[in-house]
C-alpha atoms as a PDB file:
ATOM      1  CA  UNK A   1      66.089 -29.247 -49.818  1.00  0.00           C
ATOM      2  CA  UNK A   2      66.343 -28.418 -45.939  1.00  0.00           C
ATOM      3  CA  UNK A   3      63.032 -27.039 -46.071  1.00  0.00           C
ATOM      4  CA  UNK A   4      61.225 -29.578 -47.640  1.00  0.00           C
ATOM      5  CA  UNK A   5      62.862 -32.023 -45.016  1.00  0.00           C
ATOM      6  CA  UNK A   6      61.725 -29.185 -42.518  1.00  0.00           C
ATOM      7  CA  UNK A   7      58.331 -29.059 -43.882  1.00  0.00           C
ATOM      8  CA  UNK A   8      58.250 -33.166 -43.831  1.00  0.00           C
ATOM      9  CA  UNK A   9      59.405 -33.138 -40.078  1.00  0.00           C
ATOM     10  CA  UNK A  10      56.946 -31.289 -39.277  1.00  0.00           C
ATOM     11  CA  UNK A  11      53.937 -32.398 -40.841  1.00  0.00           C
ATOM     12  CA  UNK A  12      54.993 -36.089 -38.999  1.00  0.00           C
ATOM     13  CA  UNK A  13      55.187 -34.631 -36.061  1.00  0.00           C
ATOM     14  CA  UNK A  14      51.388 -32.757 -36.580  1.00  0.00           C
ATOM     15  CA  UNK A  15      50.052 -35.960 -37.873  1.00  0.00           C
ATOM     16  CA  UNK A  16      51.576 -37.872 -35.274  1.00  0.00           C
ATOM     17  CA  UNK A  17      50.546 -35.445 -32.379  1.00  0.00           C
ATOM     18  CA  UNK A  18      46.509 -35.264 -33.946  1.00  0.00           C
ATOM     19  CA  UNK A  19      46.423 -39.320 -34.547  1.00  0.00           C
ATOM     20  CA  UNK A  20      47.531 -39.510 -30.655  1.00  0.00           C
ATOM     21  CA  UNK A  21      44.853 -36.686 -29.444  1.00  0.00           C
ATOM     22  CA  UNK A  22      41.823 -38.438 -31.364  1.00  0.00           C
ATOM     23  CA  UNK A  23      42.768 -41.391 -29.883  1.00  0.00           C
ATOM     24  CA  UNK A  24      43.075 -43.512 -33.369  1.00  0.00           C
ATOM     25  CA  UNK A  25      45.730 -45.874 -34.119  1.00  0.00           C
ATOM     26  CA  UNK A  26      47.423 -46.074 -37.661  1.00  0.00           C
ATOM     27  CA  UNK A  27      45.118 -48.973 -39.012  1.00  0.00           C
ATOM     28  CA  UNK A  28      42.068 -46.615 -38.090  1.00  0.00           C
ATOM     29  CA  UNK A  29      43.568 -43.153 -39.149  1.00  0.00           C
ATOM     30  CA  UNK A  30      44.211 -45.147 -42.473  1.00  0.00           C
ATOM     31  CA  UNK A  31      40.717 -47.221 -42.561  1.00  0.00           C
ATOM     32  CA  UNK A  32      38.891 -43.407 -41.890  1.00  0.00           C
ATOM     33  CA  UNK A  33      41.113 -41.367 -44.099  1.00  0.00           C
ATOM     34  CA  UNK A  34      41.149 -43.463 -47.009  1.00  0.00           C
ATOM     35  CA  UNK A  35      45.203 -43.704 -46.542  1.00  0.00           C
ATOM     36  CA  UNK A  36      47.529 -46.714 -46.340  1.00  0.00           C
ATOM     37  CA  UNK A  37      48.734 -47.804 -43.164  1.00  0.00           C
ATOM     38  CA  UNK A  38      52.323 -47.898 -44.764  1.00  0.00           C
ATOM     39  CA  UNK A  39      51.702 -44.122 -46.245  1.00  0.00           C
ATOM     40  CA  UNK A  40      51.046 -42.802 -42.910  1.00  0.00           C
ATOM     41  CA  UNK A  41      53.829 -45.205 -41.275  1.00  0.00           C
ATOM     42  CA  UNK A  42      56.439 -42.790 -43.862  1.00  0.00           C
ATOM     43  CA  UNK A  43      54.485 -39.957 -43.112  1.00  0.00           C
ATOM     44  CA  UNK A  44      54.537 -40.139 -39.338  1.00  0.00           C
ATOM     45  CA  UNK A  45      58.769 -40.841 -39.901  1.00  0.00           C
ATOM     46  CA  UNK A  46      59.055 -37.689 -41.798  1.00  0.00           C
ATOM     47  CA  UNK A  47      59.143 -39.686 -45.761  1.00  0.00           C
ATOM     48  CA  UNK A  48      57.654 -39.653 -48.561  1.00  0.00           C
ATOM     49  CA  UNK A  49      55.915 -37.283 -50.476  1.00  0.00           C
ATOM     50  CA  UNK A  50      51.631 -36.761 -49.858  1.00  0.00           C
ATOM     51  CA  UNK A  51      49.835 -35.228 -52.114  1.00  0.00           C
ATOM     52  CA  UNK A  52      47.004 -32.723 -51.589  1.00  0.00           C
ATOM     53  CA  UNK A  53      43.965 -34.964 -51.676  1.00  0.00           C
ATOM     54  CA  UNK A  54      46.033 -37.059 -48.993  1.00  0.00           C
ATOM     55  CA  UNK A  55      46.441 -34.324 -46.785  1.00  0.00           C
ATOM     56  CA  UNK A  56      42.577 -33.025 -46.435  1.00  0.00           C
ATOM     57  CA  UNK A  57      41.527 -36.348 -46.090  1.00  0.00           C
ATOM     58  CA  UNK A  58      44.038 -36.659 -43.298  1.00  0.00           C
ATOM     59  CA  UNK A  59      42.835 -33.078 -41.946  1.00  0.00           C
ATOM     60  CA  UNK A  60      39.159 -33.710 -42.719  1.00  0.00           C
ATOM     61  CA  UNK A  61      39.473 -37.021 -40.323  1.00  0.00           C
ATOM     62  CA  UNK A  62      41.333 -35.939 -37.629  1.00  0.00           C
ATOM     63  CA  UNK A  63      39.059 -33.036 -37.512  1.00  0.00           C
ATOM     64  CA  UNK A  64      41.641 -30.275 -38.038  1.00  0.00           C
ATOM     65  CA  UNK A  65      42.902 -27.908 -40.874  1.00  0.00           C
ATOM     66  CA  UNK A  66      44.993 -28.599 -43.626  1.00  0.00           C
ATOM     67  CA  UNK A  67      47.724 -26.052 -42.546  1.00  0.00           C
ATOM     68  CA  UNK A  68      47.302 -27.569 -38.873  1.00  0.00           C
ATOM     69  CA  UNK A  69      49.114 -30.384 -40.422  1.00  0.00           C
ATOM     70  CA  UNK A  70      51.673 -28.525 -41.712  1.00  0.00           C
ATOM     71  CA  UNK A  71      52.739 -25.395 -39.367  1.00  0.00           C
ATOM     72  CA  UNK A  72      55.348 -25.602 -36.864  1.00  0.00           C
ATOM     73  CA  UNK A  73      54.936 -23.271 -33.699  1.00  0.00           C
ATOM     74  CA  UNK A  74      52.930 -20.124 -33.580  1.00  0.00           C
ATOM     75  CA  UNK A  75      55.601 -17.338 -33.354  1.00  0.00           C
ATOM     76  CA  UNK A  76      53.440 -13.872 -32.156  1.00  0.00           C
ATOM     77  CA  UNK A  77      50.437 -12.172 -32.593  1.00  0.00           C
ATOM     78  CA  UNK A  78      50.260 -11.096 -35.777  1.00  0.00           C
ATOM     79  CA  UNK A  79      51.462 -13.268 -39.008  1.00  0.00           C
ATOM     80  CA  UNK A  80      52.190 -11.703 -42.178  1.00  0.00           C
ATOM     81  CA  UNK A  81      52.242 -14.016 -45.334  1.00  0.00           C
ATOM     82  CA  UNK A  82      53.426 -13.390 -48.740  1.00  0.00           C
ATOM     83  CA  UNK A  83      52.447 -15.504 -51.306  1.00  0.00           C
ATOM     84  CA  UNK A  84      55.820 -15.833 -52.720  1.00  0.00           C
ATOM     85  CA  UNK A  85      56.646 -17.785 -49.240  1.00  0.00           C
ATOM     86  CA  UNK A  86      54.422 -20.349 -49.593  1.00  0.00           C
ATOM     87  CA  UNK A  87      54.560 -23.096 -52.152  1.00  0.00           C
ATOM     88  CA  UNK A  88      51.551 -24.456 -53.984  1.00  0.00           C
ATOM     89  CA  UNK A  89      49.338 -27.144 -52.342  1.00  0.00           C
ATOM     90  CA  UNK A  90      48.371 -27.667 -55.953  1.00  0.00           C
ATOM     91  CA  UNK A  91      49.573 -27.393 -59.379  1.00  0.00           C
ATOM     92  CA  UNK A  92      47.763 -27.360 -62.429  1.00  0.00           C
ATOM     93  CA  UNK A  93      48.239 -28.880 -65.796  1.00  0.00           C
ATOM     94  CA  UNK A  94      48.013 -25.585 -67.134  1.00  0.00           C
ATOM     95  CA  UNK A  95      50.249 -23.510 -64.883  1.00  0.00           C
ATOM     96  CA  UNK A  96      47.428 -23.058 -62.147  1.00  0.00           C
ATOM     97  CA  UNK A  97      47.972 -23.259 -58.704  1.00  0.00           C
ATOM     98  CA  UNK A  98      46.624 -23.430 -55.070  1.00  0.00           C
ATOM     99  CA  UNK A  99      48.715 -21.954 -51.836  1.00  0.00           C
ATOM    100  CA  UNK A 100      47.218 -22.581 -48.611  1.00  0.00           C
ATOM    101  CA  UNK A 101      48.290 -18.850 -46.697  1.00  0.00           C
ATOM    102  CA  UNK A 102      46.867 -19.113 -43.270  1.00  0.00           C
ATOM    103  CA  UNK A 103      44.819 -20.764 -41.076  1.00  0.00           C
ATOM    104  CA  UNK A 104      43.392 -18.841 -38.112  1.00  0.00           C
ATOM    105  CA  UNK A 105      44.040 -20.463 -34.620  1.00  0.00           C
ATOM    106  CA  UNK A 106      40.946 -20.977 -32.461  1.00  0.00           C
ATOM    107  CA  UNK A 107      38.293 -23.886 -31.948  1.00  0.00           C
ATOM    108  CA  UNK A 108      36.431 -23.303 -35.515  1.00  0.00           C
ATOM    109  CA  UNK A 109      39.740 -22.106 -37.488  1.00  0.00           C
ATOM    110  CA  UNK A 110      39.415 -20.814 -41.100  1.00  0.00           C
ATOM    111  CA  UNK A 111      42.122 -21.341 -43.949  1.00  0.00           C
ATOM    112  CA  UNK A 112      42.826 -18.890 -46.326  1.00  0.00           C
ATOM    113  CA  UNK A 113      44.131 -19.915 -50.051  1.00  0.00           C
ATOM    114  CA  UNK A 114      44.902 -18.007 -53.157  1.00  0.00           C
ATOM    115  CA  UNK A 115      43.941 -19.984 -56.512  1.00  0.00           C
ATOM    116  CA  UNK A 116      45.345 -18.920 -59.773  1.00  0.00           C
ATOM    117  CA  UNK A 117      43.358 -20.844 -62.636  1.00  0.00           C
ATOM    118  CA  UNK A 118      44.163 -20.916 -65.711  1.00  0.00           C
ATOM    119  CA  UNK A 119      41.290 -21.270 -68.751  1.00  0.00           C
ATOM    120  CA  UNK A 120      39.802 -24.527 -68.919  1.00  0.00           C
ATOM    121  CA  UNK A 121      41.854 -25.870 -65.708  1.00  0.00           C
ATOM    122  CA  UNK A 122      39.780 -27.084 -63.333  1.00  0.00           C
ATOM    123  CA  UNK A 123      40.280 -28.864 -59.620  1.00  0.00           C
ATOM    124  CA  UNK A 124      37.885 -31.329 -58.738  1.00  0.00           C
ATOM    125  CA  UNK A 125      37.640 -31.489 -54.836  1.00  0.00           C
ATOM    126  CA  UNK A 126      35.884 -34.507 -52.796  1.00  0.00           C
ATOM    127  CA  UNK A 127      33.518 -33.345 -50.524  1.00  0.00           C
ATOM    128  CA  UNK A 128      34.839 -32.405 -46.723  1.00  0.00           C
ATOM    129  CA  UNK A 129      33.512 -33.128 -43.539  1.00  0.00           C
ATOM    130  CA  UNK A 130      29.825 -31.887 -42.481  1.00  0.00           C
ATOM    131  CA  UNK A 131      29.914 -28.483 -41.047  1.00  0.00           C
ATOM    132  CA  UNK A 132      32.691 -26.937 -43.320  1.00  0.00           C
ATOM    133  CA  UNK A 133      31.343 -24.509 -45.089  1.00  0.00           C
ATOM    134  CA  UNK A 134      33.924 -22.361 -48.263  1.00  0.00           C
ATOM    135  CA  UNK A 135      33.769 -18.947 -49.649  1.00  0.00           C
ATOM    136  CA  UNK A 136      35.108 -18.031 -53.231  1.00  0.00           C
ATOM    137  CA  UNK A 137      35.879 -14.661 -54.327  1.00  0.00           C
ATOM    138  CA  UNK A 138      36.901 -13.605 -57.492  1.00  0.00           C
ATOM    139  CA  UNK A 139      39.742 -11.143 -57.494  1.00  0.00           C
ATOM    140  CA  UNK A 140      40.466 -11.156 -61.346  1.00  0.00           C
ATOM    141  CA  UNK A 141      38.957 -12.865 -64.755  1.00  0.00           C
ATOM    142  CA  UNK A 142      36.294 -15.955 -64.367  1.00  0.00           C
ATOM    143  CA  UNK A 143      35.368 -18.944 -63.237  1.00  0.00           C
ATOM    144  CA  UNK A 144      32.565 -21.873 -62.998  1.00  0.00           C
ATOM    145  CA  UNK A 145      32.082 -23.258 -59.584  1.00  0.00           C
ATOM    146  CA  UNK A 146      30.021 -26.672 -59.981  1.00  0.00           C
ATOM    147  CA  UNK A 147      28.936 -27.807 -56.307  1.00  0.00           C
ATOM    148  CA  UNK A 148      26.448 -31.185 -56.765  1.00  0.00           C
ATOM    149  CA  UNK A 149      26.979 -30.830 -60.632  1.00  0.00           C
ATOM    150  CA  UNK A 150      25.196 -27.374 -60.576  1.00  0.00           C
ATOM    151  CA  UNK A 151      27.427 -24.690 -62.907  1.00  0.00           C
ATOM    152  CA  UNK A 152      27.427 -21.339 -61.166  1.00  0.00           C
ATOM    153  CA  UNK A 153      29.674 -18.383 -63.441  1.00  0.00           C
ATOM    154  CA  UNK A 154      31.500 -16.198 -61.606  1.00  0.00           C
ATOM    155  CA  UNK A 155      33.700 -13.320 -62.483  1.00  0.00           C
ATOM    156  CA  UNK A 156      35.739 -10.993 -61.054  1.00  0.00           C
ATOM    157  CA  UNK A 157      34.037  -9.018 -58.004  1.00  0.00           C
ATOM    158  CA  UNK A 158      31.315 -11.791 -56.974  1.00  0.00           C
ATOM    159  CA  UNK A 159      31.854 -14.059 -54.158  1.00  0.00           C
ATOM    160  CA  UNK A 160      29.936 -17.716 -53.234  1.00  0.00           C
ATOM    161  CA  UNK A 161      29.658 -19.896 -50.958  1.00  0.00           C
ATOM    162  CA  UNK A 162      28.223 -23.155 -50.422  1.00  0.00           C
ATOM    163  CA  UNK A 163      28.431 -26.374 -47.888  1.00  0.00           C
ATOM    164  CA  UNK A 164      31.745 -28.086 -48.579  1.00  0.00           C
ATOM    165  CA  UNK A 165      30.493 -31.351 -47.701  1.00  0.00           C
ATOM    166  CA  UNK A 166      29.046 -31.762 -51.752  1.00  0.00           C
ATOM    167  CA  UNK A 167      30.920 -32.717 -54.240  1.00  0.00           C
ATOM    168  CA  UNK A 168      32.667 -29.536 -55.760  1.00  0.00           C
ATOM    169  CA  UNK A 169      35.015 -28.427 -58.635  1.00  0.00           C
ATOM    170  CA  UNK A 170      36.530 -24.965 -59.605  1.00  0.00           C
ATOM    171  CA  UNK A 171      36.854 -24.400 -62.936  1.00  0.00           C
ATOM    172  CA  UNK A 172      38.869 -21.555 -65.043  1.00  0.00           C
ATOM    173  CA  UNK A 173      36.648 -19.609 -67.859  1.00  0.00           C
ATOM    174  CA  UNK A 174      36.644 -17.126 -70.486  1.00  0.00           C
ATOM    175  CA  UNK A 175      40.232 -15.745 -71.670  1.00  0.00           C
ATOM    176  CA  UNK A 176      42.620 -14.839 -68.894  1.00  0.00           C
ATOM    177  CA  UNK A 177      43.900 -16.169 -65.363  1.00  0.00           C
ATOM    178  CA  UNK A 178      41.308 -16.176 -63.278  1.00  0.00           C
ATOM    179  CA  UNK A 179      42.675 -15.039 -59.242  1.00  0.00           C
ATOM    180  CA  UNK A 180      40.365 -16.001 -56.679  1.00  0.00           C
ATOM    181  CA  UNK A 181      40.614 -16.125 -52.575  1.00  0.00           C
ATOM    182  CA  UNK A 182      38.705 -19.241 -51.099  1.00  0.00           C
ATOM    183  CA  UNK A 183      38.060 -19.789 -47.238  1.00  0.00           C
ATOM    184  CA  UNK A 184      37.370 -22.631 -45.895  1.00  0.00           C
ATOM    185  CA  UNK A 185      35.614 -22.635 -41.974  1.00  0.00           C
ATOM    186  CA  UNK A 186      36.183 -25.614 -40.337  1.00  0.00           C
ATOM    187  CA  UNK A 187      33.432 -26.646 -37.738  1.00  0.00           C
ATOM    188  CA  UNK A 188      34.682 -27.148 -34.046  1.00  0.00           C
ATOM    189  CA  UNK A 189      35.626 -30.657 -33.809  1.00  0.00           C
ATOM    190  CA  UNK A 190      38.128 -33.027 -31.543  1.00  0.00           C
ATOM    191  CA  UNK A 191      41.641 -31.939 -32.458  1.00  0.00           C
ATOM    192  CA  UNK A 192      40.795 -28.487 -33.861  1.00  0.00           C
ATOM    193  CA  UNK A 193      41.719 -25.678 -30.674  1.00  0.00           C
ATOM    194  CA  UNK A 194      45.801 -24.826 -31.229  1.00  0.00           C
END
């Protein structure tokens, strides 16, 4: 429980600290994002609970990355992550699941996630800013990526990538848990140097 409280301090601070440098106030943050202004009144005081859509929409607004939001201070040069650390962005109906494992720090940042799909799970995402552009690689069974309602099949050993700014869903296929590794590179924008 302290972490999550942790974790919720910190993301109001982030959110807090990006709304101030882009210069928006609540009403506008909430008006651009697509958020209530009493969401991101809890949010900014460290309550509640946002989901995943909530937070890229926040992130895709204010121009920064999703685990901008949500990581306190840099501590060295190097950063090791193990999945087991990190909890899951997303969960599945199915037992899939999405964990955001680093963002790189710089003025056009990349995250890096791990997705573990199960067959027949699928995440639909709403299309992200202009410029952001996502990689998937498939480390282990198959998948359909649909970007503008166009199927592409991919299995394990192929990598994509498209413009995130259509529509796009991943989708588990064939038999087994499909394991893939998706970037997403974030276009310089106001808010996005750490």
């Amino acid at each position: 429980m302290a972490e999550t409280e942790a974790a919720l301090r910190t993301l109001a601070h982030n959110v807090r600290a990006a709304r101030t440098r882009a210069g928006l106030s609540l009403d506008e943050l909430g008006r651009r994002a697509k958020v209530s202004k009493g969401a991101l009144v809890g949010l900014e005081k460290a309550q509640g609970n946002p989901n995943f859509a909530t937070l890229v929409r926040l992130a895709d607004t204010l121009g920064i990355s999703v685990s901008a939001l949500m990581e306190g201070p840099a501590e060295g040069r190097v950063r090791v992550v193990s999945a087991d650390a990190v909890m899951p962005l997303w969960a599945g109906e199915k037992g899939g699941e999405a964990r955001l494992m680093l963002t790189t720090s710089g003025p056009s940042p990349v995250e890096v996630w791990r997705w573990k799909l199960e067959p027949g799970e699928e995440y639909p995402s709403h299309p992200h800013q202009s410029g952001v552009v996502e990689t998937v690689s498939v480390t282990a069974g198959e998948m359909v990526l649909v970007v503008d309602g166009i199927e592409h099949a991919l299995r394990a050993g192929q990598t994509a990538t498209f413009d995130g700014d259509a529509p796009h869903t991943y989708r588990g296929s064939g038999a087994e848990t499909c394991h893939l590794i998706m970037t997403v590179h974030i276009p310089p924008g106001p808010g996005s140097a750490k």
